[in-house]
Structure formats: C-alpha cells, structure tokens
Protein backbone atom coordinates (compact mmCIF):
# COMPACT_ATOMS: atom_id res chain seq x y z
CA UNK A 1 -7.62 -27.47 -6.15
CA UNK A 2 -4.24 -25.31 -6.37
CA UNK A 3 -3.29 -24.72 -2.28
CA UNK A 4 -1.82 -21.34 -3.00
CA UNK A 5 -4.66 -20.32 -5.31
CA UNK A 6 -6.80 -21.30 -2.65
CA UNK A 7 -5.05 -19.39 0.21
CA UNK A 8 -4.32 -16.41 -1.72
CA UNK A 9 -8.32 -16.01 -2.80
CA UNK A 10 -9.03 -16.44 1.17
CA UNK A 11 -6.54 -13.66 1.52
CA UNK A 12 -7.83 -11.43 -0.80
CA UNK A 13 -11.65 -11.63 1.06
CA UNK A 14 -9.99 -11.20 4.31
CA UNK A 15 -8.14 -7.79 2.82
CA UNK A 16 -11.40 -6.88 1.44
CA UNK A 17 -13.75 -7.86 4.89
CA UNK A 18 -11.11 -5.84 6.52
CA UNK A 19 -10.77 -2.82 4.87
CA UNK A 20 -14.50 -1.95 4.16
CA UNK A 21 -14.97 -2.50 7.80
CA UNK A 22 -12.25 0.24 8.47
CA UNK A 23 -13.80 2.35 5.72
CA UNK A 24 -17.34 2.30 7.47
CA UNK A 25 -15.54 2.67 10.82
CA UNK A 26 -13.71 6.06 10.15
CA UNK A 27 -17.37 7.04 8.20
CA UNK A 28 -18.61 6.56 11.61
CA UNK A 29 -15.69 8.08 13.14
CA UNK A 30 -16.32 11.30 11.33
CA UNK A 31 -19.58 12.11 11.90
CA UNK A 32 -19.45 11.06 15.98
CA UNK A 33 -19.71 14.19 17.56
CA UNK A 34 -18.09 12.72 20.76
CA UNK A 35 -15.84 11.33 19.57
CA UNK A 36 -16.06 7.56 20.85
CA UNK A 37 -15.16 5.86 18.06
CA UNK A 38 -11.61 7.23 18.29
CA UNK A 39 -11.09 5.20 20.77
CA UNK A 40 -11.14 1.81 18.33
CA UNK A 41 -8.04 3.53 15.96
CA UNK A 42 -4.80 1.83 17.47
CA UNK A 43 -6.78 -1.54 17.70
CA UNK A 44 -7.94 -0.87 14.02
CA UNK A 45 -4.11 0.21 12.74
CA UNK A 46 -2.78 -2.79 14.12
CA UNK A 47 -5.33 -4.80 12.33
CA UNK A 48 -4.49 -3.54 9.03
CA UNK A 49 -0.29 -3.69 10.04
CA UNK A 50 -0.62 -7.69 10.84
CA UNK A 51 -2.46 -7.77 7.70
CA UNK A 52 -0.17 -6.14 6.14
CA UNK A 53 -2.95 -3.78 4.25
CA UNK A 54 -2.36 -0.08 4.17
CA UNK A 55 -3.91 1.70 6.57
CA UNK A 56 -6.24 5.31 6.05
CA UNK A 57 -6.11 4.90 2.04
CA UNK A 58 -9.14 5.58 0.16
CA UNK A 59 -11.98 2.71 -0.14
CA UNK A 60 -14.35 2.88 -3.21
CA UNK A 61 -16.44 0.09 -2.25
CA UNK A 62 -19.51 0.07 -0.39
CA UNK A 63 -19.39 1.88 3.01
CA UNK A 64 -22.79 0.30 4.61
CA UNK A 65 -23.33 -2.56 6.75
CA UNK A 66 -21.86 -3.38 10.13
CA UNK A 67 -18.44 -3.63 10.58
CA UNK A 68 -18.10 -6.26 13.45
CA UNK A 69 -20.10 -8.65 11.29
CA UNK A 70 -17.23 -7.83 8.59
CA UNK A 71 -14.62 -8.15 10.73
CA UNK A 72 -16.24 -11.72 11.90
CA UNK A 73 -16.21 -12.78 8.30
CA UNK A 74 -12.82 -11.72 8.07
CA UNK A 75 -11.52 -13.88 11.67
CA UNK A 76 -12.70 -17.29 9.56
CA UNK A 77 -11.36 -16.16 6.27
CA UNK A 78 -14.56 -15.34 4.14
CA UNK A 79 -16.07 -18.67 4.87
CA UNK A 80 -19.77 -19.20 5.74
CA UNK A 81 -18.58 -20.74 9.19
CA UNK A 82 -19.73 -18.87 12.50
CA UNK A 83 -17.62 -17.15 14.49
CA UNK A 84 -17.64 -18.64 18.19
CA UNK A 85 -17.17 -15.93 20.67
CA UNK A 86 -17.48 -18.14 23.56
CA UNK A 87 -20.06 -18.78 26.28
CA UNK A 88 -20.01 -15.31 28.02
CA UNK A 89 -20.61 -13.39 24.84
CA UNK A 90 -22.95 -15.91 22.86
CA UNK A 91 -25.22 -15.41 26.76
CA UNK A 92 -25.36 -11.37 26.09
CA UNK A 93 -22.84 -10.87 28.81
CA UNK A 94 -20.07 -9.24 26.13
C-alpha cells in the first residue's frame, strides 16, 4: 500500500472526526443558556489551526453523537485503537 495514500486517507478522517465534533460543539454552544461551553472555544480554535482546518465554516454532516468520543477517534487517526488516557482518568478520577 501507497504511504502517502495511506497518510493522506488518515488525514482526511482526522479533518472529518474533527470538524463534526466542532460542529456538535458550537450546536451545544448555542443553545447553553449559561453559557459554559464557551469556555472550550480557544482550546477548540487551536485544534482546528494545528490542523490546519478552517475554523466556524458551515458543516453539513451529521451534528449528533458525542464529541469527545470524536475527538478520541481523531487523537489515533480514525483507527479502531483505544485511546489511553492514563491511570487517573481510566479510575473515574478525570
């Protein structure tokens, strides 16, 4: 199998894991009354800038699920792997 090929097709399900995440995010953002979720937007920006995907831009996709879990799938490049998030999270202390 082509390296590059390979790599870029990673890419592209990182971009996508990414941005639907974002999408659901500022869903959420916009109907929190208190305004909590505000809170995640620099971390959320500078996501997308390292990533090099365009931030606040429209997402047709589907806008349902849980956004962590996307954002999980998107730390081990669209693979089925699990994401380790160490002993003091995987104990309920995170």
């Amino acid at each position: 199998m082509d390296e590059k090929v390979s790599s870029g097709d990673v890419r592209l399900r990182v971009v996508e894991f990414v941005t639907r995440a974002e999408a659901i995010v500022e869903q959420i953002e916009a109907a929190a009354p208190d305004g909590r979720w505000a809170m995640t937007a620099f971390s959320r920006y500078r996501l997308c800038e390292l990533l090099e995907i365009m931030p606040y831009v429209r997402y047709d996709g589907e806008v349902e699920g849980d956004p962590a879990a996307l954002l999980d799938e998107a730390a081990v490049g669209g693979s089925d792997r699990r994401v380790d998030r160490g002993p003091e999270l995987a104990a309920g202390a995170g």
